[in-house]
Structure formats: C-alpha cells, structure tokens
C-alpha atoms as a PDB file:
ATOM      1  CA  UNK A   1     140.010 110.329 110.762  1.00  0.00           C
ATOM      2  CA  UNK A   2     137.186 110.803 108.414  1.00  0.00           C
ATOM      3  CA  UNK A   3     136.173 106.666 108.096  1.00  0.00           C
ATOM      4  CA  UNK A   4     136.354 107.288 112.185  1.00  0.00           C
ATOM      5  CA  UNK A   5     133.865 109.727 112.290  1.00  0.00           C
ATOM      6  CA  UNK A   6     131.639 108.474 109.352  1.00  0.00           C
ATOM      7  CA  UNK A   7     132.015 105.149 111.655  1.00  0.00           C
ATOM      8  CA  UNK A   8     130.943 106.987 115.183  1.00  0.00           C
ATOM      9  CA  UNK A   9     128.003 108.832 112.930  1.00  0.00           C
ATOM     10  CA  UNK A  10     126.221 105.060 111.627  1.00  0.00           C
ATOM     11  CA  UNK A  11     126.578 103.637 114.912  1.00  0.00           C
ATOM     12  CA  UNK A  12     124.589 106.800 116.518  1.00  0.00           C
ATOM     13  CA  UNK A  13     122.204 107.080 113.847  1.00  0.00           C
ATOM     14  CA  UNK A  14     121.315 103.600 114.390  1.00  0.00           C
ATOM     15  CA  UNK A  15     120.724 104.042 117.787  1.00  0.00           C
ATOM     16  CA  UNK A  16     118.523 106.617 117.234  1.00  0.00           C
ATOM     17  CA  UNK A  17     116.302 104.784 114.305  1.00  0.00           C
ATOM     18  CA  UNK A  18     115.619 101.475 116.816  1.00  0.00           C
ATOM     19  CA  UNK A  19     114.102 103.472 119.480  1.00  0.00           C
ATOM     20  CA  UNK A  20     111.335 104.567 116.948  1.00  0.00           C
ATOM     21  CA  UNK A  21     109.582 100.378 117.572  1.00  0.00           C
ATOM     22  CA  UNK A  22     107.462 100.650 120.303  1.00  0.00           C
ATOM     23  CA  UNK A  23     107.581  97.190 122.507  1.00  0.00           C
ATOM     24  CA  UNK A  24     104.254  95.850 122.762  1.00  0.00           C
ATOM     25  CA  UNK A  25     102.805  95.745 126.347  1.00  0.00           C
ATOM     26  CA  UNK A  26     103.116  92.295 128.092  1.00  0.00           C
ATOM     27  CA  UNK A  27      99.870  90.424 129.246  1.00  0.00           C
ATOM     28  CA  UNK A  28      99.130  90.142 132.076  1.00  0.00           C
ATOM     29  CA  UNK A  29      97.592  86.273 132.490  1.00  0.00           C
ATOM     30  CA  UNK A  30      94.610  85.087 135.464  1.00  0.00           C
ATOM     31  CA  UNK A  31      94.462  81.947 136.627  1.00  0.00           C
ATOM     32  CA  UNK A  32      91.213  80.181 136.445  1.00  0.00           C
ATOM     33  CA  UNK A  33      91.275  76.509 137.896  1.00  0.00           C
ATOM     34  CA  UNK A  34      88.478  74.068 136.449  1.00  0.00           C
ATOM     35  CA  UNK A  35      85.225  74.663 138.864  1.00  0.00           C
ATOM     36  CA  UNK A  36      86.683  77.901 139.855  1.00  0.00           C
ATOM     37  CA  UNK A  37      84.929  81.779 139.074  1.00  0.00           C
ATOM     38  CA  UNK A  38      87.041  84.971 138.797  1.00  0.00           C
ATOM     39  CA  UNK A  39      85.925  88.188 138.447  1.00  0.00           C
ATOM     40  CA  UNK A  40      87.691  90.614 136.512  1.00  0.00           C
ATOM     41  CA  UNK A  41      86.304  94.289 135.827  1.00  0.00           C
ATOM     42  CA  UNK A  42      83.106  93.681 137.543  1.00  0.00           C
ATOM     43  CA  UNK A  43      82.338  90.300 135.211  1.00  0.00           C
ATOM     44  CA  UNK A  44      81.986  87.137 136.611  1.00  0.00           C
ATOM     45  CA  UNK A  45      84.013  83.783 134.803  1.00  0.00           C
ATOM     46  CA  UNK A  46      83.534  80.417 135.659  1.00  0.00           C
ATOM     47  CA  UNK A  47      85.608  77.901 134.110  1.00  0.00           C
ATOM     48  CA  UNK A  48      83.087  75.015 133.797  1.00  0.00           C
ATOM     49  CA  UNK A  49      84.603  72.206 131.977  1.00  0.00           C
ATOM     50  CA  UNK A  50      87.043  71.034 129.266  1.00  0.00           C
ATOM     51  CA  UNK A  51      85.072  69.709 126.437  1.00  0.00           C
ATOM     52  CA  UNK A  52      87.842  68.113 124.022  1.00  0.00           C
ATOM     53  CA  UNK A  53      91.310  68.665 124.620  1.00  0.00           C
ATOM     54  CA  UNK A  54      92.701  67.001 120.941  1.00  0.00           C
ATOM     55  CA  UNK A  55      95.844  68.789 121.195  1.00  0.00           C
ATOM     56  CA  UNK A  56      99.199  67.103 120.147  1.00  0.00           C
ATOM     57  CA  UNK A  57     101.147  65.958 122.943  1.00  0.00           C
ATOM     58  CA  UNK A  58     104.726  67.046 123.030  1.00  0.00           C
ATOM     59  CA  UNK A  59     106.992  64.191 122.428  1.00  0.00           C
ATOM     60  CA  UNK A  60     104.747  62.596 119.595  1.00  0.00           C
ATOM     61  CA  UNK A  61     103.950  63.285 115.892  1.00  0.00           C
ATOM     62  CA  UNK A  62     100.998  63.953 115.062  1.00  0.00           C
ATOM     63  CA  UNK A  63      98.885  64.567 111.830  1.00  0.00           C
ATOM     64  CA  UNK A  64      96.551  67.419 112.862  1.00  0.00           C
ATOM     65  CA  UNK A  65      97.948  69.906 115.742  1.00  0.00           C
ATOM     66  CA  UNK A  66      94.629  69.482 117.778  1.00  0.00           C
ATOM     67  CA  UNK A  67      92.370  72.046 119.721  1.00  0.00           C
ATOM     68  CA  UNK A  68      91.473  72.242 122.966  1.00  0.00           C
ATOM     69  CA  UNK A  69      87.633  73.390 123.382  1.00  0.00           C
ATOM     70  CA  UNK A  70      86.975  74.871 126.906  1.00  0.00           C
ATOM     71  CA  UNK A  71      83.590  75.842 128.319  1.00  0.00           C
ATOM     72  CA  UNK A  72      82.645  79.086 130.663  1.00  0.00           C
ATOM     73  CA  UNK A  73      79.894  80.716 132.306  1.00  0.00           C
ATOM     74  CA  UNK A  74      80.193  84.298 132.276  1.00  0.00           C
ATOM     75  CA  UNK A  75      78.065  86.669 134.281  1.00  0.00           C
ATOM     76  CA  UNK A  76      77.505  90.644 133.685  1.00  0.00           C
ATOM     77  CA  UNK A  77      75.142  92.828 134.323  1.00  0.00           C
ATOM     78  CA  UNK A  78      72.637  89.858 136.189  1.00  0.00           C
ATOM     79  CA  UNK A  79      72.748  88.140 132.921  1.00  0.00           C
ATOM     80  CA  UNK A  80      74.660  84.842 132.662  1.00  0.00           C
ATOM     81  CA  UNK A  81      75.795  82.979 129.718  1.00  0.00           C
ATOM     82  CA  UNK A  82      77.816  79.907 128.666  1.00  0.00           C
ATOM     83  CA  UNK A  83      80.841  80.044 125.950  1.00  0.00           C
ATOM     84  CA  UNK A  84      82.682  77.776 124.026  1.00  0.00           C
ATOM     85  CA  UNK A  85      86.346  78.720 123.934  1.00  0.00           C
ATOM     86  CA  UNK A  86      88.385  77.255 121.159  1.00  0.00           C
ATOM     87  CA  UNK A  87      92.193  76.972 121.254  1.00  0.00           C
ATOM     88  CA  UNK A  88      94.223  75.627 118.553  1.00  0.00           C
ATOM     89  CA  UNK A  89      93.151  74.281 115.180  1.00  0.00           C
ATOM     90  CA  UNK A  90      89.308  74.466 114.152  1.00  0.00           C
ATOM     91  CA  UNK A  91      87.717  72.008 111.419  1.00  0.00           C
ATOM     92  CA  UNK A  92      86.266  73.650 108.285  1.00  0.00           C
ATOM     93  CA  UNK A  93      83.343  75.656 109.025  1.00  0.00           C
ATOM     94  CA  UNK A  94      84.491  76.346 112.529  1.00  0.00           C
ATOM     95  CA  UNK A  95      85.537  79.476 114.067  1.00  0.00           C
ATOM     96  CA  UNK A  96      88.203  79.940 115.827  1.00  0.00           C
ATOM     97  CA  UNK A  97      86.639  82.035 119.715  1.00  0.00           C
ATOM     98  CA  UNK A  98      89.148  82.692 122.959  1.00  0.00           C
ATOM     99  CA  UNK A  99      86.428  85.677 123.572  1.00  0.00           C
ATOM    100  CA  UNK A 100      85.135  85.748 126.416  1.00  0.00           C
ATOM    101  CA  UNK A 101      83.486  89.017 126.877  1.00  0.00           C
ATOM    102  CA  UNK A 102      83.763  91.962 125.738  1.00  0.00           C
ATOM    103  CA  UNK A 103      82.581  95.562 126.038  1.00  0.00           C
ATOM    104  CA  UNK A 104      83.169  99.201 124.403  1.00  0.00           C
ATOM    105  CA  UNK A 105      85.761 100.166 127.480  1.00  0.00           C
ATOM    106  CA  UNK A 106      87.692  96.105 127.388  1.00  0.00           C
ATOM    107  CA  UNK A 107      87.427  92.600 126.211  1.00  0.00           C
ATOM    108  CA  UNK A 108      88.233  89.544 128.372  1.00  0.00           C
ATOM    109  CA  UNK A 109      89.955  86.551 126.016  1.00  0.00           C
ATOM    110  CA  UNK A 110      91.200  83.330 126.674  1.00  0.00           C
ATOM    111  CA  UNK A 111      94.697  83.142 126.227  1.00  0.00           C
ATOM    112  CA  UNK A 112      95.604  79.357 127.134  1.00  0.00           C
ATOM    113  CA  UNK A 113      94.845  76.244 127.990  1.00  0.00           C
ATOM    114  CA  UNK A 114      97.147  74.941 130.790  1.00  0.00           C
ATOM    115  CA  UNK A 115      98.925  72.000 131.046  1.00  0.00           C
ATOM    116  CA  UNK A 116      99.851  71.271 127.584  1.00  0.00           C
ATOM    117  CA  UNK A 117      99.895  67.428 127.014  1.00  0.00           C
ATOM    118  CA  UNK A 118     102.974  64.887 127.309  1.00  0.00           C
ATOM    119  CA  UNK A 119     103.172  61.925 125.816  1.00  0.00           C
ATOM    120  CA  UNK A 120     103.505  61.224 129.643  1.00  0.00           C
ATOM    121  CA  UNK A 121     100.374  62.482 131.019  1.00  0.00           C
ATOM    122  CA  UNK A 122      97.997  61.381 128.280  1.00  0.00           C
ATOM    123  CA  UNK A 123      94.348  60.000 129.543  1.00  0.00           C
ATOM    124  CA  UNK A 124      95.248  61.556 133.189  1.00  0.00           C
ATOM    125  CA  UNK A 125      93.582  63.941 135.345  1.00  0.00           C
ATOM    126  CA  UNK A 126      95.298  66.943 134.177  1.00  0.00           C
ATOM    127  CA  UNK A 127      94.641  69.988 136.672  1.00  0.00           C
ATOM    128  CA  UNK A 128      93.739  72.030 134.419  1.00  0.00           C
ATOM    129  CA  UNK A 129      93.530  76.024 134.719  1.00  0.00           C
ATOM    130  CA  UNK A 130      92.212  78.718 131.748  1.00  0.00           C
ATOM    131  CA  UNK A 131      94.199  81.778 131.500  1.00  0.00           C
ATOM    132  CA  UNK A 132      92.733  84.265 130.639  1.00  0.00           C
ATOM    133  CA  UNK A 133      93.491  88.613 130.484  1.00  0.00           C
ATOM    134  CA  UNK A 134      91.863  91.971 130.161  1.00  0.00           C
ATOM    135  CA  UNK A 135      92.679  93.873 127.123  1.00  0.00           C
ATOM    136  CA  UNK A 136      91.494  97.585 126.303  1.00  0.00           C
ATOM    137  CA  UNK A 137      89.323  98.441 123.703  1.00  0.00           C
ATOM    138  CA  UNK A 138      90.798 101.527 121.751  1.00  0.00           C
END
C-alpha cells in the first residue's frame, strides 16, 4: 500500500512540475512573393530581388552550408529604404541581418527564404517568396 501511494504521489507531482514551462508562442509567417509589397502594422515591404542564393541544395554535400542574401524596400513614415537580408551562413566580417524594421512597440524580421534548393531545381526559376512576421518589442 505504501510503494502505491508513494507511486500515485511522483506521478502527480510530476504533473504538476511540467506545467511550470511556458510553450513559446508560434509565428505567425507572411508571404511575400518576389516583386510583391505587403504591409504589415502600417509599414510598407517590398521584396525586390534575390541577390545570392549559395545555399546547399538538399540531396548534395556540400563544404560551406551557403546563405541566401535577399533584398527589400521598406517604407514608414514617407521614408523608404532598401535592406539586405541575410539567411544562413555569413563570411568573416559579415553580419548576420533578417531585420527588417523595427520600432519601440514591434520589429518585422525575415524568417525564410522559400523554396529551399534541390539538387533538382538548381539554376531554375525558383518562385521565390520571403517570409517574414511581426514580433513585439517587450
């Protein structure tokens, strides 16, 4: 009887401990096709053009795991200005950006760079869309 209860007393007490984690919040990705804008939160993206896209098809073997280097025009306020978005690996020297604006209230980043490269679609025309989410500033 007593290993029963000592038993029934863990399990409960480790129910109790793993609800203390708090899950972290799911993002919540936008679509951006290439020569498309968005606006999110008032600010205006453009997704202007992929300038390298290095990044290790799956399938292969590859050295370095590549980047993918995006550029975007981003308007707020009446004021426009291009950024360089870098996914993946950067090269000594280089910093790594997927910020695309931010503010005191919320940032807009770059989250991805979609579709990832096959060994298949290599040298095509790939389609390719930014995602991209808000996230608040605490």
């Amino acid at each position: 009887m007593k290993n029963s209860l000592l038993a029934v007393l863990i399990l409960f007490s480790s129910f109790a401990f793993g609800q203390e984690e708090s899950a972290e919040t799911p993002k919540i990705a936008v679509k951006v096709p290439k020569g498309e804008t968005v606006i999110l939160k008032g600010v205006s993206i453009k997704f202007l053009d992929v300038v390298e896209d290095s990044r290790c098809p799956t399938g292969v073997t590859c050295i370095w795991a590549g980047r993918a280097i995006v550029k975007v025009e981003v308007t707020s306020n009446g004021t426009k200005e291009e950024k360089m978005l870098t996914f993946g690996e950067v090269r000594p020297g280089e910093e790594k950006n997927t910020n695309i604006y931010s503010s005191s209230k919320f940032s807009i980043n770059g989250l991805t760079l979609n579709p990832y490269p096959t060994s298949e679609s290599t040298g095509k025309d790939k389609g390719y869309v930014l995602l991209i989410c808000e996230e608040k500033n605490e």
